[in-house]
Protein backbone atom coordinates (compact mmCIF):
# COMPACT_ATOMS: atom_id res chain seq x y z
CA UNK A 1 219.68 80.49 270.84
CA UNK A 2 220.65 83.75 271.54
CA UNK A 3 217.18 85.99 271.17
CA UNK A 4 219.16 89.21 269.64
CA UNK A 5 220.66 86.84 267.22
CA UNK A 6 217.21 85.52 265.85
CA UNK A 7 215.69 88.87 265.96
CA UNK A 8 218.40 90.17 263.65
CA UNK A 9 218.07 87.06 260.79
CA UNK A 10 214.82 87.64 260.53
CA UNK A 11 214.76 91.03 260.14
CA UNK A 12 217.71 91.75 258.01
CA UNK A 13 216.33 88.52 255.68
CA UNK A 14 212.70 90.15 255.50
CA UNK A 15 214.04 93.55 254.52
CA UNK A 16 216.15 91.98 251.94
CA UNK A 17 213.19 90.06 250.72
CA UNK A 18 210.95 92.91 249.60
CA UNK A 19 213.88 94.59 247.99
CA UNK A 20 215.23 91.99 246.11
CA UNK A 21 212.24 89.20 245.48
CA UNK A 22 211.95 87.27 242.21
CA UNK A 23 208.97 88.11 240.48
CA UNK A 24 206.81 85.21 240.09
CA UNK A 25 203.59 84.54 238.96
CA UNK A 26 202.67 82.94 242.22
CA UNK A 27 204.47 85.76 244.40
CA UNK A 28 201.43 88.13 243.04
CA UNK A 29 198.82 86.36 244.93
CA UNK A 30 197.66 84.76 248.10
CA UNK A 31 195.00 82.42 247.29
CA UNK A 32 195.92 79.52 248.93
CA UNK A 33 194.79 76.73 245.50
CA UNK A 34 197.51 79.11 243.82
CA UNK A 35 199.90 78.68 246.19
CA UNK A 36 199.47 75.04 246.61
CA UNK A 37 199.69 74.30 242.48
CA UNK A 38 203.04 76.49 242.48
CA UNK A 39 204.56 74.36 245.59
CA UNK A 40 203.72 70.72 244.20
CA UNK A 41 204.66 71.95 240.61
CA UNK A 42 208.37 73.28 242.14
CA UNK A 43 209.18 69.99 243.88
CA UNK A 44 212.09 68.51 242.05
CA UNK A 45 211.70 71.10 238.43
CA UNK A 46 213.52 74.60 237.97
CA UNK A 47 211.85 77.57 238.38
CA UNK A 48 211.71 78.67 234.55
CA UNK A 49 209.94 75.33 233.85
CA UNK A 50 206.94 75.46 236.11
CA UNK A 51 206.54 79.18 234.93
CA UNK A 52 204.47 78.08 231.79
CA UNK A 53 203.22 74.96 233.53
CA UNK A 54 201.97 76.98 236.49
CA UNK A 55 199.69 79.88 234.10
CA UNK A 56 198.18 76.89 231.91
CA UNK A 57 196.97 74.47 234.83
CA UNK A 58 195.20 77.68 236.40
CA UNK A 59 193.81 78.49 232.78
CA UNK A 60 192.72 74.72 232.54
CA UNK A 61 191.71 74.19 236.14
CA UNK A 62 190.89 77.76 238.04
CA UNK A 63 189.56 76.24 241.08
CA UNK A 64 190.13 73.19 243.77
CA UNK A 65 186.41 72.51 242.37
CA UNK A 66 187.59 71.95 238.95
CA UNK A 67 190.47 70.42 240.11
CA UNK A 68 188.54 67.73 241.75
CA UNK A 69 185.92 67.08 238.65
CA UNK A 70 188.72 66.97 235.91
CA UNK A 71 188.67 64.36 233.83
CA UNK A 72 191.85 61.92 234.86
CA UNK A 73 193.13 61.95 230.97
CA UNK A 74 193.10 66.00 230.85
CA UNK A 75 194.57 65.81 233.85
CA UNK A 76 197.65 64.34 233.31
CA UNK A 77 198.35 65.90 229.98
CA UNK A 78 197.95 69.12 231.70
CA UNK A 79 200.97 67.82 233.86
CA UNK A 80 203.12 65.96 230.88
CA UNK A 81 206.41 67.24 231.16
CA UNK A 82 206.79 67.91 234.53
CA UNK A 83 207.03 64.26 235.64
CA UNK A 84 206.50 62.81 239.10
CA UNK A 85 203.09 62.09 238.19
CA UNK A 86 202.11 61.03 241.63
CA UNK A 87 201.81 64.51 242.19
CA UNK A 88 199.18 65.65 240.62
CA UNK A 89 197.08 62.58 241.34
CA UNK A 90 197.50 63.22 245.09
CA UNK A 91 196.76 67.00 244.17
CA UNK A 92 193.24 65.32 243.00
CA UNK A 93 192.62 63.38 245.48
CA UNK A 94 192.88 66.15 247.92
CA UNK A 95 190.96 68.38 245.84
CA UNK A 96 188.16 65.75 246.15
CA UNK A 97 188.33 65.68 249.94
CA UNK A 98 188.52 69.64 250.47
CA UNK A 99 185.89 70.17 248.33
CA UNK A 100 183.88 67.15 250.54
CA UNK A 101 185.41 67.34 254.17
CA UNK A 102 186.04 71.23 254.15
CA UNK A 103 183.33 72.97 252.19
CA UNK A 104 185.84 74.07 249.38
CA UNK A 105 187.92 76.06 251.19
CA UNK A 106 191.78 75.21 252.00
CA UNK A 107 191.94 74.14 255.94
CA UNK A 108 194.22 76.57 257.96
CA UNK A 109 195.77 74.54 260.32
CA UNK A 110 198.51 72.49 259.93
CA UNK A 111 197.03 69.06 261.66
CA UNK A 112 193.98 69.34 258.85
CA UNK A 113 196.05 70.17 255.92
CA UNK A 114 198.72 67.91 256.50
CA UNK A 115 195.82 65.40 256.42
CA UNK A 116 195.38 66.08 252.65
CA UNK A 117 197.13 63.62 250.24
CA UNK A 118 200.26 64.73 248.42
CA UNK A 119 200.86 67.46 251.61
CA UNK A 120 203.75 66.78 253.22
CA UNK A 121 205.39 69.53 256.01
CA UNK A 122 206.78 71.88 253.76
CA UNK A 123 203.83 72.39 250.97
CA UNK A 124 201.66 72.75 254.43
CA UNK A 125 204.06 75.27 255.90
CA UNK A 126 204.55 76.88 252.52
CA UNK A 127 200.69 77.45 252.15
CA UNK A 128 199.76 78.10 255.85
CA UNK A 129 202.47 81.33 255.93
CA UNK A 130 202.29 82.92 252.25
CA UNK A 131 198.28 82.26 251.94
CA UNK A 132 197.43 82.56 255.68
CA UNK A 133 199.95 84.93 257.44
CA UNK A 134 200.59 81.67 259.86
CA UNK A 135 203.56 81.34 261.80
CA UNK A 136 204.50 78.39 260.06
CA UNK A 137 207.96 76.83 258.92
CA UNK A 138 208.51 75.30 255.71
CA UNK A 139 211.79 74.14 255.51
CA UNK A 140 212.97 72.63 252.08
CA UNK A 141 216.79 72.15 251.33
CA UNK A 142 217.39 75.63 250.34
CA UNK A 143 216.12 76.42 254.11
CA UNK A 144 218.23 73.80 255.53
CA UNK A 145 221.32 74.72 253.65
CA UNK A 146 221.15 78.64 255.15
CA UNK A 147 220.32 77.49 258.64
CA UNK A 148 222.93 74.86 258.93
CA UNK A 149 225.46 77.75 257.39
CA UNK A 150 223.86 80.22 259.72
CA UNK A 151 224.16 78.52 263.23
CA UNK A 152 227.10 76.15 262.28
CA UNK A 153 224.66 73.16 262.04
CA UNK A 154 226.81 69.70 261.60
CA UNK A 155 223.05 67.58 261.23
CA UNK A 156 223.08 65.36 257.94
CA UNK A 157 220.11 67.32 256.12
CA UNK A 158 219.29 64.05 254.27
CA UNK A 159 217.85 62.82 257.88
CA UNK A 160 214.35 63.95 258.93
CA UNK A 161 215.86 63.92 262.29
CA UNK A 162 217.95 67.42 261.29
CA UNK A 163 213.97 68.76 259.39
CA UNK A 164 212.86 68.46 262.44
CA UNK A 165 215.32 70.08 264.47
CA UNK A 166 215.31 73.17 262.09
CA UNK A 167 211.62 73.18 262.09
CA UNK A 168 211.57 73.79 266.18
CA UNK A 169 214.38 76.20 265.58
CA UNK A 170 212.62 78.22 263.37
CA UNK A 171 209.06 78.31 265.26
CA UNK A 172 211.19 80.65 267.84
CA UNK A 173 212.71 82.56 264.59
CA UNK A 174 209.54 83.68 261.91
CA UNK A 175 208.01 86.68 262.72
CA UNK A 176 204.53 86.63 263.01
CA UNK A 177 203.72 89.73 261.06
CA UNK A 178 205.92 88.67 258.20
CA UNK A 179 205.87 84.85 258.05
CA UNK A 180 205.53 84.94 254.31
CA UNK A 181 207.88 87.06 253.02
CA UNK A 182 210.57 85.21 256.00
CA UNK A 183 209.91 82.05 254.88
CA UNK A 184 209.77 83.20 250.62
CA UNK A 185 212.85 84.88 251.81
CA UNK A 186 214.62 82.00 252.66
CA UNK A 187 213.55 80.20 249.63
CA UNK A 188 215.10 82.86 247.27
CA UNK A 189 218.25 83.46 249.48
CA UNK A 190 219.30 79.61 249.29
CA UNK A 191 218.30 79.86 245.38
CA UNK A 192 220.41 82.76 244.43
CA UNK A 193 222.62 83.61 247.35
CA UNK A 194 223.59 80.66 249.54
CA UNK A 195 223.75 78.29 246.83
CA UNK A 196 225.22 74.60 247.32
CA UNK A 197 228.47 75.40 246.09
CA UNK A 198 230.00 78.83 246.04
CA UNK A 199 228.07 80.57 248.16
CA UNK A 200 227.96 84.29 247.25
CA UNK A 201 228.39 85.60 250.92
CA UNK A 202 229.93 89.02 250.13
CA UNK A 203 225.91 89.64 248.85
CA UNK A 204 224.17 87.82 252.09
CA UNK A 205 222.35 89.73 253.81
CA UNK A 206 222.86 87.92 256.97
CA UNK A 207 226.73 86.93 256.30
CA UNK A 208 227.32 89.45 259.22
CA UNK A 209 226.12 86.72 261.98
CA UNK A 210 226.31 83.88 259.82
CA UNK A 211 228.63 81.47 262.29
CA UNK A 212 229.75 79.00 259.31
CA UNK A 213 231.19 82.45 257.15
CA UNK A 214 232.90 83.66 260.39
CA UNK A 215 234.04 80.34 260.77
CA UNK A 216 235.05 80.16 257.13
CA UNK A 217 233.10 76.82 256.88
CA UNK A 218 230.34 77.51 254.30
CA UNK A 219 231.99 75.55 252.00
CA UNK A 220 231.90 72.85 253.84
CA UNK A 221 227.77 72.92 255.18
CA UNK A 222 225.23 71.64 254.91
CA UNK A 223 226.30 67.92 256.03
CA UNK A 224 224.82 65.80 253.76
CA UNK A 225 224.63 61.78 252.82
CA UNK A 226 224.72 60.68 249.87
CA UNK A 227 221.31 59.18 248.26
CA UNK A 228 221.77 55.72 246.90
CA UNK A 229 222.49 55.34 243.34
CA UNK A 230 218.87 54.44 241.13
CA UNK A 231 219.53 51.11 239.61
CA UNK A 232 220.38 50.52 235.88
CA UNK A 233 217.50 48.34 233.77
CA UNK A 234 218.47 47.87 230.05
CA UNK A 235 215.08 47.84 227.96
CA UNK A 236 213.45 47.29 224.27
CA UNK A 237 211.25 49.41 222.98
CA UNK A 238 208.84 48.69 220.55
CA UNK A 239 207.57 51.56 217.93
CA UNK A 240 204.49 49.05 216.31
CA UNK A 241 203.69 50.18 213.02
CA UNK A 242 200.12 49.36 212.17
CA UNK A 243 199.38 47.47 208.63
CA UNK A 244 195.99 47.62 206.67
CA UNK A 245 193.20 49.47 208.63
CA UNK A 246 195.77 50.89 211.19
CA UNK A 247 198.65 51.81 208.20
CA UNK A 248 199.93 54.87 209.61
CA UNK A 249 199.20 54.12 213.30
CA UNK A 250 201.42 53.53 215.54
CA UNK A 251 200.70 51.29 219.13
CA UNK A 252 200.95 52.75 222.50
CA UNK A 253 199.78 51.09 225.46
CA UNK A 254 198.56 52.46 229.17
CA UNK A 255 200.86 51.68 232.21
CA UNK A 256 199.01 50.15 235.18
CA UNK A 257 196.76 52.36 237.51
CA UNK A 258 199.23 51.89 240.25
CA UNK A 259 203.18 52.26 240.61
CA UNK A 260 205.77 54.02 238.48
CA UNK A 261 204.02 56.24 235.98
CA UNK A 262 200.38 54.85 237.11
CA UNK A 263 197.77 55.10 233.85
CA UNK A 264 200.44 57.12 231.53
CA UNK A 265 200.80 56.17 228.15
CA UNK A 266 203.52 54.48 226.37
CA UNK A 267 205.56 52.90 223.95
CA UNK A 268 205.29 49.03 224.49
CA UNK A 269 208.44 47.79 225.98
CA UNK A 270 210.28 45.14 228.46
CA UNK A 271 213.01 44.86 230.86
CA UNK A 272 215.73 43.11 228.44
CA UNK A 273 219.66 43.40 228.65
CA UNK A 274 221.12 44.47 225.68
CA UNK A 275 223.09 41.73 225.02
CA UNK A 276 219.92 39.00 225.04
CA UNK A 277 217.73 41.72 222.67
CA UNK A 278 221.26 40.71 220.01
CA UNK A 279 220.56 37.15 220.99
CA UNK A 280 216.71 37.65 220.06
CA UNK A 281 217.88 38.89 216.62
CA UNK A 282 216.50 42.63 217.28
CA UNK A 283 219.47 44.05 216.16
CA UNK A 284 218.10 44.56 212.39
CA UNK A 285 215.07 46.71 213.82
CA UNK A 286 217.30 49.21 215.54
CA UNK A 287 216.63 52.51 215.50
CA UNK A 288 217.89 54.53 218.68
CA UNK A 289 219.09 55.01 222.06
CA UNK A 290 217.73 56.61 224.61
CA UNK A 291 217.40 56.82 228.48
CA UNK A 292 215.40 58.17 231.26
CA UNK A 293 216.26 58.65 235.07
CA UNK A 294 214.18 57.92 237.93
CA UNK A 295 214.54 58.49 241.56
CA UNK A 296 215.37 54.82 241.71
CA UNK A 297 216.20 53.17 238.76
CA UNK A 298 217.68 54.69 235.31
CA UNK A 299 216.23 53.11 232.04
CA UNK A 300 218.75 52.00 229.19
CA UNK A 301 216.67 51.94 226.18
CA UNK A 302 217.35 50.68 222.69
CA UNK A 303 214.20 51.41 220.62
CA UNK A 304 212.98 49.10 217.72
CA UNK A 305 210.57 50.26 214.77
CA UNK A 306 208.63 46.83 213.40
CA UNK A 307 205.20 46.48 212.04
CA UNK A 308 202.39 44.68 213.66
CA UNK A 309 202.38 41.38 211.03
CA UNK A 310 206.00 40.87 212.30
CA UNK A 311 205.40 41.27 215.83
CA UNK A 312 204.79 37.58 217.18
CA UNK A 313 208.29 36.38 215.26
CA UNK A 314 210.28 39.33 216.53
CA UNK A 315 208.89 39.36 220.49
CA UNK A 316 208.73 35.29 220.54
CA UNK A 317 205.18 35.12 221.42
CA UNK A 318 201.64 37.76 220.65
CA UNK A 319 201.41 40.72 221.43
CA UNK A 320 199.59 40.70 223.91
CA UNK A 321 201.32 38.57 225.91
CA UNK A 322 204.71 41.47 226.06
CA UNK A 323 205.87 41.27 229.61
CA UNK A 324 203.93 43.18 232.09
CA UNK A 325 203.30 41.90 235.29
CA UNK A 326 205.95 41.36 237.79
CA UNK A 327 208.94 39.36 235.71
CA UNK A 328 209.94 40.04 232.45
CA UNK A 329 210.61 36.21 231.60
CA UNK A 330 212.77 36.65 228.20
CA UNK A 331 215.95 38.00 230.43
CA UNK A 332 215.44 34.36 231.85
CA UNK A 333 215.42 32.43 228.57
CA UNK A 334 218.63 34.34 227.54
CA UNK A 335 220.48 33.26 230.46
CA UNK A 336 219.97 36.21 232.31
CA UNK A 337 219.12 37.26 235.89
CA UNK A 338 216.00 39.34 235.37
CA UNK A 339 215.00 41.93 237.57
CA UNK A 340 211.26 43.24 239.12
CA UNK A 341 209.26 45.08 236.63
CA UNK A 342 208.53 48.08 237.78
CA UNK A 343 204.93 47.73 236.28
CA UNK A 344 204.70 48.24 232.31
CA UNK A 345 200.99 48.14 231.24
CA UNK A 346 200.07 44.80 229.96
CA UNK A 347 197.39 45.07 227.01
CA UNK A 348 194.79 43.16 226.39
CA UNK A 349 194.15 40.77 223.24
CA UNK A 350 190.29 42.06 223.17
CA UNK A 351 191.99 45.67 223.61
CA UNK A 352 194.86 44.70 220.74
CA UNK A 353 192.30 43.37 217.81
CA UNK A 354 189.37 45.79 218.82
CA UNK A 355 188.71 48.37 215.19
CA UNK A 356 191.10 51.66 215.54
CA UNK A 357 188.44 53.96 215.52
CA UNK A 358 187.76 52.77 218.76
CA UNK A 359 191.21 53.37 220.79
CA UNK A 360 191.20 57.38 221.86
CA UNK A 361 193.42 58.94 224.02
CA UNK A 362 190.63 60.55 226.42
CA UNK A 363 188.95 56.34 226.58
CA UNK A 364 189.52 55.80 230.13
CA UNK A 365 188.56 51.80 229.73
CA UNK A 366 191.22 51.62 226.62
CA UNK A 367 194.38 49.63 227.52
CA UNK A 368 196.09 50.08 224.19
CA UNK A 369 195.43 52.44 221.31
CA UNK A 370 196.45 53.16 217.70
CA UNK A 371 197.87 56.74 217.31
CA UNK A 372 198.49 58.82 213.85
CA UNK A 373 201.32 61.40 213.37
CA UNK A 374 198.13 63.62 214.32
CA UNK A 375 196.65 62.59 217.34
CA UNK A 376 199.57 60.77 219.43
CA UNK A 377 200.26 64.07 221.18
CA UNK A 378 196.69 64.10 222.62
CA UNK A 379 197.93 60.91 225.02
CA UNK A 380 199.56 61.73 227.95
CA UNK A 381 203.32 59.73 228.11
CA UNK A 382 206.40 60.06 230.06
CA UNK A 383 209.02 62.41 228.49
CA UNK A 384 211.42 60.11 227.01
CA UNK A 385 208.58 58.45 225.01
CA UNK A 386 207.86 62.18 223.70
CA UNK A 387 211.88 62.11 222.46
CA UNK A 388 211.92 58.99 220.70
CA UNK A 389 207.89 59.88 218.89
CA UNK A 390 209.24 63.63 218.37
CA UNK A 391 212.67 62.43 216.14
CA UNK A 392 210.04 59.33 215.09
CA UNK A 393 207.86 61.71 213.11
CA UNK A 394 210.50 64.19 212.14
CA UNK A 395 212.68 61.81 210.46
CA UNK A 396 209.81 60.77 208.30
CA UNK A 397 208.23 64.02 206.76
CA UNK A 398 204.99 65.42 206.52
């Protein structure tokens, strides 16, 4: 790589980075516990979302010491919203092992923080060069976008093969008295600038030496293959209404502690094509649809409202029994090829019958729980369970 070539990107990209940086809450500081919330917060959520996210969790949790102590339930309703869970229980769990293997403090090298849970190479890069000054990449897929542009790169991004590459290519690239503001630079100029489609390249600052805009191939870069579709699962959903001591109460029940949403909260539900929940004789309980997309599979959802007297007619056996483990074995009965279950929370009979006053949001032994119109927002759930609750309650008054 040509050195004159290298010396000019980073240059004219740091001098365009301190005149034109976004102003963000986490731009005003180096702490390095600051720097790390901001990075795992901005994996896979927009900027203008973590904003608010970002300013509570510090309010809530100032320190990788309170981090570490915080009760699991405060925890993740500090994070509802965001989704991805996993995050901030890996953000724990390293919390717990800085504050025992490293005194507190953030570790400044990149062997011992990539040790931490949740850290992969671009939080560690992130934190080592805007909290520590380090000559560090961190190459996400704004980075890779401007390189490949940049030096005519024909890698499929997608591989970790091509992170790699880019990685080496940039330890000969950031400068060492400005590896912050190079790398922070590159972060903004694929956000605003060299965007994924319609690149802006009359405003780059670095269009001048930029081989794929010479070449008139920006268009065309990075290379990238496409991810694999997530797989549909149609679902029911269950809205229990409580009877006698619970009138007013509706059920929700807590996921498993490992897997896809580990220990959230949720409406009860099961992996059930649409056209068996007709042959189960739902249809007269309907009251919505709704769907949520994971990485991996996309839930269908058709939500039922039923009371908790009618509950063993409608689901074809008790409660507590509701498909949880690894099958959901209704799909079966109907005819139907059913698929893995990608762990719903299975509740407990003792859990089910136990007196109302005892099921609590914060009750970290609880597998199920009774919630009112005034309390269900204390329980940390997945956002589409917020949806269906939020137009629940509205549609019935105060």
């Amino acid at each position: 790589m040509d050195a004159f070539k290298k010396q000019w990107f980073a240059e004219q990209l740091v001098r365009w980075y301190r005149a034109n940086q976004r102003d963000l809450p986490w731009r005003r500081t180096k702490d390095p516990y600051h720097i790390w919330v901001s990075e795992i917060m901005l994996q896979q959520t927009r900027v203008d979302t973590v904003i608010p996210y970002y300013q509570r969790f510090l309010e809530k949790f100032p320190s990788i010491a309170a981090l570490a102590e915080a009760p699991e339930a405060e925890l993740l309703k500090a994070w509802e919203g965001l989704g991805y869970y996993s995050r901030v229980r890996n953000m724990q769990i390293a919390a717990r092992t800085i504050q025992e293997a490293y005194g507190g403090k953030m570790p400044k090298t990149r062997e011992e923080i990539s040790k931490l849970r949740g850290i992969g190479p671009y939080t560690a890069g992130a934190i080592l060069s805007i909290a520590f000054g380090l000559p560090e990449p961190a190459v996400d897929g704004n980075v890779l976008r401007v390189m490949s542009r940049f030096f005519l790169l024909y890698d499929d991004i997608a591989k970790a093969s091509t992170r790699v590459k880019v990685e080496q290519m940039l330890y000969g690239i950031i400068p060492e008295d400005a590896a912050g503001e190079f790398n922070q630079g590159m972060m903004d100029l694929g956000a605003t600038i060299c965007t994924p489609r319609s690149p802006n390249c009359t405003a780059c600052p670095i269009a001048g030496h930029c081989a794929a805009n010479l070449a008139g191939a920006a268009e065309e870069l990075p290379v990238k293959s496409k991810a694999k579709k997530p797989r549909p699962e149609e679902r029911a959903v269950y809205i229990i209404e409580g009877t006698g001591k619970r009138q007013g109460k509706i059920m929700l029940r807590r996921r498993p502690s490992e897997g896809l949403l580990a220990r959230m909260w949720e409406l009860p539900h099961e992996l059930l094509p649409f056209e068996a929940q007709e042959q189960f004789g739902l249809s007269e309980r309907f009251y919505m649809e709704a769907e949520h997309i994971f990485s991996h599979i996309r839930w269908k959802l058709r939500v039922y409202v039923c009371g908790e007297d009618e509950i063993e007619e409608l689901l074809g056996k008790p409660l507590e029994q509701l498909p949880g483990g690894e099958q959901d074995d209704r799909s079966q009965q109907a005819g139907t090829a059913a698929a893995a279950e990608a762990g719903a929370a299975a509740e407990a009979a003792a859990a089910y019958d136990a007196d109302p006053s005892d099921g609590s949001p914060a009750d970290e032994e609880a597998s199920v729980i009774w919630v009112s119109r005034e309390t269900w927002r204390e329980a940390a759930l997945p956002n589409v369970f917020i949806r269906i609750l939020e137009r629940y309650y509205s549609e019935r008054g105060e």
